[in-house]
Protein backbone atom coordinates (compact mmCIF):
# COMPACT_ATOMS: atom_id res chain seq x y z
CA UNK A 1 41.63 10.74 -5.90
CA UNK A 2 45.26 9.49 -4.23
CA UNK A 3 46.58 6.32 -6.15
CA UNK A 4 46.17 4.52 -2.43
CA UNK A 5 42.65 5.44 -2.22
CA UNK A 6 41.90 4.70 -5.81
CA UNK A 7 43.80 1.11 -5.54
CA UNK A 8 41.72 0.66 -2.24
CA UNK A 9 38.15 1.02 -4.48
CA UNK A 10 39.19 -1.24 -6.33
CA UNK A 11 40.11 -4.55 -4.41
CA UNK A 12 36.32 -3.38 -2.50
CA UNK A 13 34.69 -3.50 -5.97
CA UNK A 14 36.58 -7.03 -7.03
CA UNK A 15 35.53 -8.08 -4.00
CA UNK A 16 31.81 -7.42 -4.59
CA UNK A 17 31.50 -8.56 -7.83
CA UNK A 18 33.25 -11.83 -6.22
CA UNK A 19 30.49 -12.28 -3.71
CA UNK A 20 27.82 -11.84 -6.31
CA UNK A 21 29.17 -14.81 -9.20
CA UNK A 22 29.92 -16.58 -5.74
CA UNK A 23 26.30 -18.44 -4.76
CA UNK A 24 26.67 -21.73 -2.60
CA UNK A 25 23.84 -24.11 -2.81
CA UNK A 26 20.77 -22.81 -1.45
CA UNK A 27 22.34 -19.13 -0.63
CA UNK A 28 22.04 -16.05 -1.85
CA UNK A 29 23.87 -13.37 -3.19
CA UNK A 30 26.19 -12.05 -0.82
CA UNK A 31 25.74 -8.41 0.72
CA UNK A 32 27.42 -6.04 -1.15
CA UNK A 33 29.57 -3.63 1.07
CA UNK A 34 31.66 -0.19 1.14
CA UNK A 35 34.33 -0.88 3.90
CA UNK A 36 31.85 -0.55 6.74
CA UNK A 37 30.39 -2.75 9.12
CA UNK A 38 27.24 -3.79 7.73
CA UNK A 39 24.43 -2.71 9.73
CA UNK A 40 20.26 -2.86 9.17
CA UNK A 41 18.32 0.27 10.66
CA UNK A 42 14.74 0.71 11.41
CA UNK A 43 13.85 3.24 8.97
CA UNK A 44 11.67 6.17 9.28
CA UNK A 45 9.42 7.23 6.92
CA UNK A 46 11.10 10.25 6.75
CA UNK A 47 14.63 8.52 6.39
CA UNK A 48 12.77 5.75 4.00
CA UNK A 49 12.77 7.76 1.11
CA UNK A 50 16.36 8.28 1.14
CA UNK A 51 17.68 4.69 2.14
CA UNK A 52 15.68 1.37 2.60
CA UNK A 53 18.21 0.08 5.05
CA UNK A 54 21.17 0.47 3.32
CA UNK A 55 23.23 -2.08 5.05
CA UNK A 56 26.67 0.26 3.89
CA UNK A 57 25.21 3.84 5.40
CA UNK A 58 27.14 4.20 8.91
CA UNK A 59 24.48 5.34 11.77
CA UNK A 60 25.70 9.18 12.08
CA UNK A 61 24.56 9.85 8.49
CA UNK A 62 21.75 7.75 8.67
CA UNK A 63 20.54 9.89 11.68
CA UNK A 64 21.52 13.39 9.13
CA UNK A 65 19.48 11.84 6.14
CA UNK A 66 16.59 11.38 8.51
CA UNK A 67 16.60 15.08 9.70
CA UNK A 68 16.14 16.00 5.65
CA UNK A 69 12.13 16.36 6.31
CA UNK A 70 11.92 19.43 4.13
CA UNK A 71 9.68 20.30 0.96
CA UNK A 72 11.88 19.22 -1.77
CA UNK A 73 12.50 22.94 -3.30
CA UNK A 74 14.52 23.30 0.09
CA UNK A 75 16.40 19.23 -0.17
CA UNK A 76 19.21 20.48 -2.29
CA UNK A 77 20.23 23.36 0.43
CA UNK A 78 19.68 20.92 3.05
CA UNK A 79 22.06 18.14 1.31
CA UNK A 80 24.77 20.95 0.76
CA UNK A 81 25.06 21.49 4.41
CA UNK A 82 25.46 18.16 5.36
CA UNK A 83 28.37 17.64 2.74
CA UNK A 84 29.91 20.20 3.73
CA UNK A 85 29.47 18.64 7.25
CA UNK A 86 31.37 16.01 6.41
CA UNK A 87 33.77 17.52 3.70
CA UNK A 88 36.40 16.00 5.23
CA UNK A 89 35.46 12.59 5.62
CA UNK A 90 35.42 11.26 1.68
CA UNK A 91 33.85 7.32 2.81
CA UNK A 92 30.87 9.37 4.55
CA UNK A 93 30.49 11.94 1.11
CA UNK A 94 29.98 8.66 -0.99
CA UNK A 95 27.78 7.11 1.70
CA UNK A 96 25.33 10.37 1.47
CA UNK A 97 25.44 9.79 -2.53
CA UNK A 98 24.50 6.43 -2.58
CA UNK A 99 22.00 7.04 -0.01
CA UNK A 100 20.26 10.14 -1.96
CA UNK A 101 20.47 7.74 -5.76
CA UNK A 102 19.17 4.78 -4.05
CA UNK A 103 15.19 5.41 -4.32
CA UNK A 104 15.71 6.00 -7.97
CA UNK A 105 17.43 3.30 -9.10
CA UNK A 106 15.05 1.32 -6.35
CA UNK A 107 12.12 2.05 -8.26
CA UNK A 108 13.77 0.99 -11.36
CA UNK A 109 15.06 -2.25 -10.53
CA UNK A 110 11.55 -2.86 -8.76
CA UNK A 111 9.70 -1.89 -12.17
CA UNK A 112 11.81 -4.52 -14.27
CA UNK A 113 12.40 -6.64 -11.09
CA UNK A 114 10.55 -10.04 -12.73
CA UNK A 115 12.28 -9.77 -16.20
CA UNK A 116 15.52 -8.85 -14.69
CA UNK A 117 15.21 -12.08 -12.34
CA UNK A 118 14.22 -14.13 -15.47
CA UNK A 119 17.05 -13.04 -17.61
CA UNK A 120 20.06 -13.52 -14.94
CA UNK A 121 18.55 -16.84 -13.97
CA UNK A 122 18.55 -17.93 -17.57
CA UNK A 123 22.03 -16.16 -17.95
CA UNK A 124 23.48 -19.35 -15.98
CA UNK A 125 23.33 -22.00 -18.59
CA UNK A 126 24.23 -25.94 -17.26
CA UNK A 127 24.80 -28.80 -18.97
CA UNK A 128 22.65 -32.65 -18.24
CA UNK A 129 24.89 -33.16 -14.99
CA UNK A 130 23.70 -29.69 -13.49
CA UNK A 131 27.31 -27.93 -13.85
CA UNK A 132 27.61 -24.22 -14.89
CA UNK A 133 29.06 -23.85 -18.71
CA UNK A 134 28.74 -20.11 -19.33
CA UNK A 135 27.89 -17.69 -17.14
CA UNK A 136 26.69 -14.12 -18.64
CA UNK A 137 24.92 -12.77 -15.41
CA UNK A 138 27.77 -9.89 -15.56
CA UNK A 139 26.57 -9.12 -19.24
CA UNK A 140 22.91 -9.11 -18.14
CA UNK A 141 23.22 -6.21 -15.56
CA UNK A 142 25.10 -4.36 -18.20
CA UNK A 143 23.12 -4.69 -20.86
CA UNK A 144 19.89 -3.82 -17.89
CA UNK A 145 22.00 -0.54 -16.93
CA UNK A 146 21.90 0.23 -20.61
CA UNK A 147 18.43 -0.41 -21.15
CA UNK A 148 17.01 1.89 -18.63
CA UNK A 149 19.26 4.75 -19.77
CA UNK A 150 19.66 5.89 -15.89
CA UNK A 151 21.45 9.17 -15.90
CA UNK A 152 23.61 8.83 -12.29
CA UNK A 153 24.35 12.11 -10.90
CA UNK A 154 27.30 10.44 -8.94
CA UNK A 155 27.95 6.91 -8.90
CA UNK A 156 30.60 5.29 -10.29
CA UNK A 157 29.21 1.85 -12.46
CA UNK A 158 30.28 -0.67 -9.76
CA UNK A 159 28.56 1.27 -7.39
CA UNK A 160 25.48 1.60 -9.51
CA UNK A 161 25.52 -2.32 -10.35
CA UNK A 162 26.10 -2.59 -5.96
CA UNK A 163 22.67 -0.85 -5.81
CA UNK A 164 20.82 -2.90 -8.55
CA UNK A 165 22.46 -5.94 -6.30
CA UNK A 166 20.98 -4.67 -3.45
CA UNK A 167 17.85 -4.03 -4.31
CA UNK A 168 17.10 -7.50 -5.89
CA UNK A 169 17.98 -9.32 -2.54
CA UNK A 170 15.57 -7.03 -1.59
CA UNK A 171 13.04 -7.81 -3.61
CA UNK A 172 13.78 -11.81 -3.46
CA UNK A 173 13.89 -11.83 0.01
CA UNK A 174 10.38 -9.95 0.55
CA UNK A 175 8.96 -12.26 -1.87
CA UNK A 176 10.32 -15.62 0.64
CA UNK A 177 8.91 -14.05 3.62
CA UNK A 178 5.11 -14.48 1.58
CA UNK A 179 5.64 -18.00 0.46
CA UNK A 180 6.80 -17.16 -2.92
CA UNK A 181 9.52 -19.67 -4.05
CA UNK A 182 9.93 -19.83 -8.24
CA UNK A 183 13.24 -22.68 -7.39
CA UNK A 184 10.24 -24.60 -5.84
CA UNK A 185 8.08 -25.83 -9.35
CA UNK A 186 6.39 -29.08 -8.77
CA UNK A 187 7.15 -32.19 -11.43
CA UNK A 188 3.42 -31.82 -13.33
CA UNK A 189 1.38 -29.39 -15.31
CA UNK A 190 -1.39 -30.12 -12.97
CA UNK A 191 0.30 -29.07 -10.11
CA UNK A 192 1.84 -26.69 -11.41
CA UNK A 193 -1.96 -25.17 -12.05
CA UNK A 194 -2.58 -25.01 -8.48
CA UNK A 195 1.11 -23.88 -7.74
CA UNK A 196 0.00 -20.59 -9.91
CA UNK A 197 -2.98 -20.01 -8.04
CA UNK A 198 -1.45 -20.48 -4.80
CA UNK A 199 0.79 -18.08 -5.26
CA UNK A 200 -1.09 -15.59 -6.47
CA UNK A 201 -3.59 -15.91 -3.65
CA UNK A 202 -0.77 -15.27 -1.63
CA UNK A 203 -0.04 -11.49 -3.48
CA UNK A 204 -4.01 -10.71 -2.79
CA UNK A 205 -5.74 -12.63 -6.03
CA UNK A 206 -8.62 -14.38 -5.43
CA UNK A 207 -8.46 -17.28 -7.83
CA UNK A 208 -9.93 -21.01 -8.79
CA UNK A 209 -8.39 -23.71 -10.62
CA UNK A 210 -10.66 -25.03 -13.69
CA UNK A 211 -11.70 -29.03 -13.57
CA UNK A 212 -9.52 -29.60 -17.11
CA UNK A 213 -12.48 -30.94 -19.69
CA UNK A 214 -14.76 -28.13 -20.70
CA UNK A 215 -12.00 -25.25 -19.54
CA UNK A 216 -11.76 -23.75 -23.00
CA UNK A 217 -7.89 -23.59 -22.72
CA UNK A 218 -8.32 -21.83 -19.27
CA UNK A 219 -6.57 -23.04 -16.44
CA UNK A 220 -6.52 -20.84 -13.80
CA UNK A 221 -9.19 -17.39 -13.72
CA UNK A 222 -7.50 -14.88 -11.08
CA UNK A 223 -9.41 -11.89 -10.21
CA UNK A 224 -8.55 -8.81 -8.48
CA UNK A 225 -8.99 -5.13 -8.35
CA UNK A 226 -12.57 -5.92 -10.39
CA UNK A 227 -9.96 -7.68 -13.07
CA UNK A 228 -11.00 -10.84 -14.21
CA UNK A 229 -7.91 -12.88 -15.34
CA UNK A 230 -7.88 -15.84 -17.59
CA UNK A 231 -4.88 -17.86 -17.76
CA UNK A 232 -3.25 -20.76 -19.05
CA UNK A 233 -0.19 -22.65 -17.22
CA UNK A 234 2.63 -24.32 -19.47
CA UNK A 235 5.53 -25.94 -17.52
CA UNK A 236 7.83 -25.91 -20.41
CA UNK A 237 11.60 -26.80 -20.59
CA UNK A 238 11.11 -25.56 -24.33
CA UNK A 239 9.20 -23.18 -26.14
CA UNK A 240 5.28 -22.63 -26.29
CA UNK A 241 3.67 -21.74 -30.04
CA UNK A 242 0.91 -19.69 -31.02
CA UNK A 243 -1.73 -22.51 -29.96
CA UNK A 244 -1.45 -21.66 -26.40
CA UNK A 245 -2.22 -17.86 -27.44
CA UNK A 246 -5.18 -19.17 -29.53
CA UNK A 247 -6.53 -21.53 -26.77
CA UNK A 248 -6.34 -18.51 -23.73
CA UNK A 249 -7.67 -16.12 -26.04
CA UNK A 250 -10.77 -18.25 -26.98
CA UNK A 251 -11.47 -18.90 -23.40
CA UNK A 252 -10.86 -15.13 -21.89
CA UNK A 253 -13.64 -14.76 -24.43
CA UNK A 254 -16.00 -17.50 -23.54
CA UNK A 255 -15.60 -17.01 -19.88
CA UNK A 256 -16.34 -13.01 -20.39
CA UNK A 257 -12.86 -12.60 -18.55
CA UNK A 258 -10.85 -8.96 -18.99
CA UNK A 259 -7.42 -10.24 -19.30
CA UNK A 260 -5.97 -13.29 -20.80
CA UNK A 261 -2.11 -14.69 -19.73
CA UNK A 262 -0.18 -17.73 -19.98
CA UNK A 263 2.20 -18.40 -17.56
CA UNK A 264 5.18 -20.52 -18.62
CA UNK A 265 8.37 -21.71 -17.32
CA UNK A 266 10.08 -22.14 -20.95
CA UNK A 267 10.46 -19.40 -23.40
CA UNK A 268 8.03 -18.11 -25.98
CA UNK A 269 8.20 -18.71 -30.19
CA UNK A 270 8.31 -15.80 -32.49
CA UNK A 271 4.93 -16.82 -33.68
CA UNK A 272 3.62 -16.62 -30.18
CA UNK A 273 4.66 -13.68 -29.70
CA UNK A 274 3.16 -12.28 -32.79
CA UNK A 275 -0.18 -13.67 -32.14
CA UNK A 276 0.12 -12.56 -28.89
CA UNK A 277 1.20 -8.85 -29.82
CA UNK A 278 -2.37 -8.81 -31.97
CA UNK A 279 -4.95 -10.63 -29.87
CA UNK A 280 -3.54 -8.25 -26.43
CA UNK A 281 -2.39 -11.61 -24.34
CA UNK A 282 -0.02 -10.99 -22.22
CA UNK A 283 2.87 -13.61 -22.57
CA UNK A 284 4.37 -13.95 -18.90
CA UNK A 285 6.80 -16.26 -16.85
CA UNK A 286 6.75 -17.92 -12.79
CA UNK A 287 9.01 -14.84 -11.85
CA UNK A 288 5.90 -12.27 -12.98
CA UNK A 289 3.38 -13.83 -10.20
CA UNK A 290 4.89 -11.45 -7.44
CA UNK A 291 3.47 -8.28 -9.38
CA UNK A 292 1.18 -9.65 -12.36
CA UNK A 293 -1.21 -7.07 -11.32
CA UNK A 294 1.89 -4.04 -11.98
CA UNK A 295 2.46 -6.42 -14.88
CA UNK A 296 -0.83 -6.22 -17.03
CA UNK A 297 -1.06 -2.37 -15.83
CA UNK A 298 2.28 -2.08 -18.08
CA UNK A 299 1.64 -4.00 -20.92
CA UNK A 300 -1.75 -2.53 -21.45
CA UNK A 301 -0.90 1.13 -21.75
């Protein structure tokens, strides 16, 4: 790559990873962007499994990528012709790889999409006046792009984090447009209760809220999918012991439920999650109500 060209990725890569530590109150992270102008597509379903909308794929090669409906023993032909297309044109060459990496690392980020979430909001720490002290979102992505041991065919790491950026927004904004607000937790454990089941009625549970005396430590039963849930709801600042584990437990038992959960806003002691680890209850947070039912698939096998 020219020095030009290579000082060029640069400044656009600074200037990404400025938009994403910059978050005004009540926004969200800002687009990421490869030096075009950002543009939204209808998608195919032929074109969707290449790009969901990539807002940095200019509309000629979006049109190419949807012309790729081939068996997939023929794709790698297919994409070889249309680089060589545009062999000339080195923007449109690394357009066409993000586009062809993006399902992949789309179905990654939307596997680990709650625990991600969790972990960069709790990256931000603040002091008693509400203003930032440390903020370790940066080392969060890395250590996520580490975890999941994603072998990139062609993307440099900025442009792999721009994806994992992407897709999030995705993901958050999706979750918005079905009521689903985790910055929105009432002031009360009781509320909080039917908060829970709210929202999960609103990702296809059917659930009731238990009348508190004679609830066996149940707060909430979910079902769905012939699941019956039991769960318990802890709006923590702090941490939640083994009790909660032994309470949920007991009543997923006495209420002849399938699964038993508690739901908390804090974090979870090590002899929770011990007890937990042993009796099979699944130890969740607010961020896993989107996809609890992906959620308990996972943890069970």
């Amino acid at each position: 790559m020219e020095g030009y060209e290579a000082i060029l990725l640069m400044g656009v890569a600074c200037c990404l990873i400025a938009l994403f530590f910059y978050r005004p109150e009540g926004g969200k992270f800002g687009e990421p962007s490869l030096g075009v102008k950002a543009r939204e597509f209808t998608v195919t379903e032929r074109f969707g499994r290449y790009c969901d909308g990539l807002p940095f794929v200019d509309e000629d090669i979006a049109v190419e990528l949807s012309r790729l409906n081939i068996p997939d023993r023929q794709a790698a032909t297919s994409i070889d012709e249309l680089r060589r297309k545009f062999s000339g044109n080195k923007l449109k060459l690394r357009q066409i790889d993000l586009a062809l990496e993006f399902p992949a690392i789309s179905e990654l980020v939307e596997k680990h999409s709650s625990a991600l979430i969790l972990n960069l909001e709790r990256a931000v720490k603040k002091n008693e006046y509400g203003a930032v002290v440390a903020d370790n979102r940066q080392d969060e992505i890395d250590r996520f792009i580490e975890s999941v041991e994603y072998r990139t065919k062609s993307l440099r790491y900025l442009e792999f984090q721009e994806l994992i950026l992407l897709k999030l927004d995705k993901i958050r904004n999706s979750q918005r447009e079905r009521g689903f607000d985790p910055s929105s937790l009432p002031s009360n454990g009781i509320e909080f209760e039917h908060w829970v089941a709210r929202n999960l009625q609103n990702f296809g549970w059917d659930t009731s809220v238990t009348q508190g005396s004679g609830d066996n430590g149940v707060d909430v039963v979910a079902r769905k999918g012939g699941i019956g849930v039991a769960i318990q709801c802890k709006l923590y600042a702090g941490s939640v012991g083994n009790k909660a584990v032994q309470e949920i437990y007991a009543g997923m038992k006495h209420m002849r439920l399938d699964r038993a959960v508690v739901i908390s806003t804090g974090q979870y002691t090590r002899a929770a999650k011990a007890l937990a680890a042993t009796t099979g209850v699944s130890l969740l947070s607010e961020h896993d109500i989107p996809d609890m039912e992906n959620v308990l698939e996972r943890l069970s096998s």
